[in-house]
Protein backbone atom coordinates (compact mmCIF):
# COMPACT_ATOMS: atom_id res chain seq x y z
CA UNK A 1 112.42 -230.21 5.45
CA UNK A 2 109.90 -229.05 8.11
CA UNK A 3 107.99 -225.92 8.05
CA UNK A 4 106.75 -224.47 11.65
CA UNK A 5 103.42 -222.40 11.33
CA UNK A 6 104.47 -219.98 14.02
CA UNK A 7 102.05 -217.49 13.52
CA UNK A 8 99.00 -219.69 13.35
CA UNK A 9 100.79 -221.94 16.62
CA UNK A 10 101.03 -218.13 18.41
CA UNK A 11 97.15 -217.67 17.68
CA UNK A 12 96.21 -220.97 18.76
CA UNK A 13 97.94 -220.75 22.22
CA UNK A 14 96.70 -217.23 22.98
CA UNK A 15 92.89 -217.88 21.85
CA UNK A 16 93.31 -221.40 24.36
CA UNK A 17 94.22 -219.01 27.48
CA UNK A 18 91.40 -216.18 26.01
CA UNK A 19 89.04 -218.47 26.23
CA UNK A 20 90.43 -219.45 29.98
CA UNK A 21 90.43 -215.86 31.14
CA UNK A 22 86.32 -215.37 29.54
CA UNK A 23 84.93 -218.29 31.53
CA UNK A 24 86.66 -217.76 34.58
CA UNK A 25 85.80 -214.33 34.66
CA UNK A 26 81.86 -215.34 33.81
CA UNK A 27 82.23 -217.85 36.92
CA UNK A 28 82.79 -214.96 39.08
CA UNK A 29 79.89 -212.49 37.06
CA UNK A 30 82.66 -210.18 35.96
CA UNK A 31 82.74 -208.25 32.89
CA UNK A 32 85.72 -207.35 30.83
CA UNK A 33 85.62 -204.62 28.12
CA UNK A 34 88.64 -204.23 25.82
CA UNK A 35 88.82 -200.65 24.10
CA UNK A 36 91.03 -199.97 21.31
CA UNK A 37 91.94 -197.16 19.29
CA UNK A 38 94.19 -194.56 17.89
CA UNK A 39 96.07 -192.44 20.29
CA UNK A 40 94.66 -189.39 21.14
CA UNK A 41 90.99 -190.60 20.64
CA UNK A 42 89.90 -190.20 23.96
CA UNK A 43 90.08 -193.59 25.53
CA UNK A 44 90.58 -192.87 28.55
CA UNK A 45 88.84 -189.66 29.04
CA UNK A 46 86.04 -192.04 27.80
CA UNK A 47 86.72 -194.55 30.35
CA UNK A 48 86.27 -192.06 33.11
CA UNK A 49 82.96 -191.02 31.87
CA UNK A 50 81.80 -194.45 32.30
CA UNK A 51 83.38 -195.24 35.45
CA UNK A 52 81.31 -191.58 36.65
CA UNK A 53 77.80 -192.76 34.99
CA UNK A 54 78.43 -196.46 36.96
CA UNK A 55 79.78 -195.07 40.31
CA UNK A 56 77.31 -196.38 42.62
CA UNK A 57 76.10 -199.58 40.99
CA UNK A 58 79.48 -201.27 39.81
CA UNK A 59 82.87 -201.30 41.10
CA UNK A 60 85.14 -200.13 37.86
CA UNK A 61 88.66 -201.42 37.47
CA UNK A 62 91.03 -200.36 34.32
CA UNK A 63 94.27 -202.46 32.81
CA UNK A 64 95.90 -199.26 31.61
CA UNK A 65 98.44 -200.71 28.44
CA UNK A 66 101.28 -198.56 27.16
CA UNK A 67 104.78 -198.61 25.98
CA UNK A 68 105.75 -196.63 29.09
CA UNK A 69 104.68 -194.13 31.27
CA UNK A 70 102.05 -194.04 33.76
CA UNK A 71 99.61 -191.53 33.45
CA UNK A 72 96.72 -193.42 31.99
CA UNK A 73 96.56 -195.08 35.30
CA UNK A 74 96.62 -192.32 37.69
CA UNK A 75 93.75 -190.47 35.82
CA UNK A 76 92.02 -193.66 36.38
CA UNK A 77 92.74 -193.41 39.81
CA UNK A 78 92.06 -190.15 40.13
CA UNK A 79 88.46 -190.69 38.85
CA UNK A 80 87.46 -193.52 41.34
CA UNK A 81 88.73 -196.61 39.23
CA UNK A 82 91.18 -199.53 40.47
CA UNK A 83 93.59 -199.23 37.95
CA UNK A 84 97.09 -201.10 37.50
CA UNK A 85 99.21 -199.91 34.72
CA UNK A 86 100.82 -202.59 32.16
CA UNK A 87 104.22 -201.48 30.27
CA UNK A 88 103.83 -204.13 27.11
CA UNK A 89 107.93 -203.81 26.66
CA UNK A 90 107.65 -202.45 23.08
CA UNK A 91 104.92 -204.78 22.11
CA UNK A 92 101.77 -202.78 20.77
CA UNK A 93 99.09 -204.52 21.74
CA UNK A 94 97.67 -206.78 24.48
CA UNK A 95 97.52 -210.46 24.18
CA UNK A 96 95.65 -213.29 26.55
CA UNK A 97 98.87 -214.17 28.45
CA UNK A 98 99.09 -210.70 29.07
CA UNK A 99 96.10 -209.94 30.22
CA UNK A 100 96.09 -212.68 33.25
CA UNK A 101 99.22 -211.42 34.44
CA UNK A 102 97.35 -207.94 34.60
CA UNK A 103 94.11 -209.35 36.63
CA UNK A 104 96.64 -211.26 38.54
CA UNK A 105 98.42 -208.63 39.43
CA UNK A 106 95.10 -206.48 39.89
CA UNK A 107 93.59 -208.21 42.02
CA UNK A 108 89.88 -208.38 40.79
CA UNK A 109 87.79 -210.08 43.76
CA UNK A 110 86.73 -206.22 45.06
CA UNK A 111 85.78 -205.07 40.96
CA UNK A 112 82.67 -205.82 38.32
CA UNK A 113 83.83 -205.26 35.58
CA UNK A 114 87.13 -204.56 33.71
CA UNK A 115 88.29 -202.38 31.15
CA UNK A 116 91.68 -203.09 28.95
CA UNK A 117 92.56 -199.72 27.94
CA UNK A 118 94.52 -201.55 24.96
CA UNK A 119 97.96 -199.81 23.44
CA UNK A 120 96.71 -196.89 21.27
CA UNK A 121 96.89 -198.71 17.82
CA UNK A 122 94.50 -199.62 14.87
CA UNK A 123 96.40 -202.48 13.70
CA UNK A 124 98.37 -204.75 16.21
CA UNK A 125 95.49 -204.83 19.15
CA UNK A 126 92.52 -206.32 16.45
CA UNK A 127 94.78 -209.07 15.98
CA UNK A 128 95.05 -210.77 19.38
CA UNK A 129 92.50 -212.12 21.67
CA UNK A 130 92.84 -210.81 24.81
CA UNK A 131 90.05 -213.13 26.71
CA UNK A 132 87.47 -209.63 26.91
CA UNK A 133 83.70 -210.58 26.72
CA UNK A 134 83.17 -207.37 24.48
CA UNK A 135 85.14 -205.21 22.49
CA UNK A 136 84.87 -201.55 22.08
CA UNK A 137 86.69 -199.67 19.42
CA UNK A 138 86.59 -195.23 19.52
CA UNK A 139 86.55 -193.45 16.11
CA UNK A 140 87.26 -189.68 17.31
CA UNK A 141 86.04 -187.56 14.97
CA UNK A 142 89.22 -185.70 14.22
CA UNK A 143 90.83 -188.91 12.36
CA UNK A 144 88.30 -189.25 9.71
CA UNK A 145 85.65 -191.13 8.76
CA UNK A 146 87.74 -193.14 6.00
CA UNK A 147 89.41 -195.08 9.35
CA UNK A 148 86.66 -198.24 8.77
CA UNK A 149 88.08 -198.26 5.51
CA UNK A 150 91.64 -198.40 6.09
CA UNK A 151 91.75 -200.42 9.04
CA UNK A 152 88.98 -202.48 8.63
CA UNK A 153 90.27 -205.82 10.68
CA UNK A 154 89.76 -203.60 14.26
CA UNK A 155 85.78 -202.99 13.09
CA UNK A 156 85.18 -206.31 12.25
CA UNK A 157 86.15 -207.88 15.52
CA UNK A 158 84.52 -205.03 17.29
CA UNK A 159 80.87 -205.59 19.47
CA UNK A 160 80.55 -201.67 19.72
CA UNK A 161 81.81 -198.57 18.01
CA UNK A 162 82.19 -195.04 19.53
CA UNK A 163 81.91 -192.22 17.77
CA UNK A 164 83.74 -189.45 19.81
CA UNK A 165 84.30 -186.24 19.67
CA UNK A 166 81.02 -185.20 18.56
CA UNK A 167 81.74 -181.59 19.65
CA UNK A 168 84.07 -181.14 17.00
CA UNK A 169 81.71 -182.35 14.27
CA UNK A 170 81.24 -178.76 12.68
CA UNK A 171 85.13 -178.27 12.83
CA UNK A 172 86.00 -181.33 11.11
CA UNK A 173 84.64 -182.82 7.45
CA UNK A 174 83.64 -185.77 9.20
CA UNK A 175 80.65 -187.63 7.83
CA UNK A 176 79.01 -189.35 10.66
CA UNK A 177 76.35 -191.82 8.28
CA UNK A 178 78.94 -192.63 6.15
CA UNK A 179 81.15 -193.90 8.86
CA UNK A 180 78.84 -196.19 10.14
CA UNK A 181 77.54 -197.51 6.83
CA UNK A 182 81.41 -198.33 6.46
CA UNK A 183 81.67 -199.74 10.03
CA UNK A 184 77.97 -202.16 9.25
CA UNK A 185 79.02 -203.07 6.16
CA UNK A 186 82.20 -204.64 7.49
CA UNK A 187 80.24 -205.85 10.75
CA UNK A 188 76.82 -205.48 10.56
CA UNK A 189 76.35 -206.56 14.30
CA UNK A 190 78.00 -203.64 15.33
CA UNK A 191 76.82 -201.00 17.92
CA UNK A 192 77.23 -197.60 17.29
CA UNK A 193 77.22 -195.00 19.43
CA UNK A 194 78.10 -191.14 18.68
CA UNK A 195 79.29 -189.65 22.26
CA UNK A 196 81.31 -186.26 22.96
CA UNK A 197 83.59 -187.34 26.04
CA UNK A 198 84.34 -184.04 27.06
CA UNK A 199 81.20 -182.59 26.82
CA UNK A 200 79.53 -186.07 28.24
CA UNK A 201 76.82 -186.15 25.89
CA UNK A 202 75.33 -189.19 24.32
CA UNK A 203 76.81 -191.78 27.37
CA UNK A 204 73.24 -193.07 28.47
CA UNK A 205 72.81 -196.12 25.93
CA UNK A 206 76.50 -196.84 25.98
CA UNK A 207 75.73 -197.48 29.73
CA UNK A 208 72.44 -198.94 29.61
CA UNK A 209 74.47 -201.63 27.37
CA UNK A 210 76.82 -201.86 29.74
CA UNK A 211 74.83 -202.45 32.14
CA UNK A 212 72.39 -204.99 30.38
CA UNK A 213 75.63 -206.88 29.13
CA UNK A 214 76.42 -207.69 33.48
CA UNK A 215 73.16 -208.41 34.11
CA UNK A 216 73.09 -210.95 31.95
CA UNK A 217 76.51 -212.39 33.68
């Protein structure tokens, strides 16, 4: 009898063509950011906040991911970014393969840097590579601060944490330290950063890490 190890044969291919997708995109000095979260965090009102504070010194590009529909990507749009929006037929989350077919189909010799704005999910996304040189994971405050806890995989592979929503904090029993002593104990390498997208408070060391993070490209 012969067993097949699909899952750990699926891993192995997509972490091959991750890999692929990181150095070519370091060849060209392009950064890729993947950001995942629940739905309704704020990712992309996030992403536009960025793509504001960076107008001007880097051109901004967004892989907007979803099930269907295409209003991720003309916010984007609407907000200065290059944006292409990816339908994942049913699948929630982004994978390597994936992801080339969206630069591909991008087009990416006119960006900087690239944000996947992965399918809004705490489970599925943490799982696959998708070939990103960072990955950013949102924690609105309105879900909790026992999220670390539960869903702990998504923190661990995570280089930097948002806290967002910060302009709900008195609405909301939210504890802010205890949230990221839960998020350092998984990963203690993590960066943490409390912001308030609609309010656009706390973006400037997010972007001075940004911006560190292609200088070093």
């Amino acid at each position: 009898m012969t067993i097949l190890e699909l899952k750990q044969n699926i891993f192995k291919e997509n972490e091959v063509t991750a890999d692929g997708i990181r150095k070519e995109l370091k060849d060209k000095s392009k950064l890729m950011i993947n950001v995942m979260s629940s739905p309704g965090s704020g990712k992309t009102t996030t992403l536009c906040r960025i793509i504001e504070a960076l107008s001007g010194k880097y051109r901004v590009a967004v892989l907007e991911c979803d099930i269907d529909a295409s209003v991720d990507a003309e916010t984007i749009a609407k907000n200065g970014g290059k944006a292409i929006q990816l339908h994942t037929g049913g699948m929630c989350h982004m994978d390597a393969a994936m992801t080339k077919q969206g630069l591909d189909a991008l087009g990416i010799d006119d960006v900087d840097i690239i944000f996947i704005e992965n399918v809004g999910n705490l489970v599925c996304p943490a799982e696959f590579d998708t070939g990103a040189h960072i990955n950013l994971t949102i924690l609105s405050v309105p879900e909790g601060d026992d999220k670390p806890a539960k869903y702990p995989l998504v923190y661990q592979v995570s280089d930097v944490v948002l806290f967002n929503k910060i302009d709900a904090m008195e609405v909301f029993d939210f504890d802010i330290e205890l949230a990221k002593e839960r998020i350092l104990t998984l990963n203690s390498n993590a960066l943490v950063f409390p912001v308030s997208a609609k309010n656009k408070e706390g973006f400037e060391p997010l972007i001075s890490y940004i911006i560190k993070k292609c200088e070093e490209l």
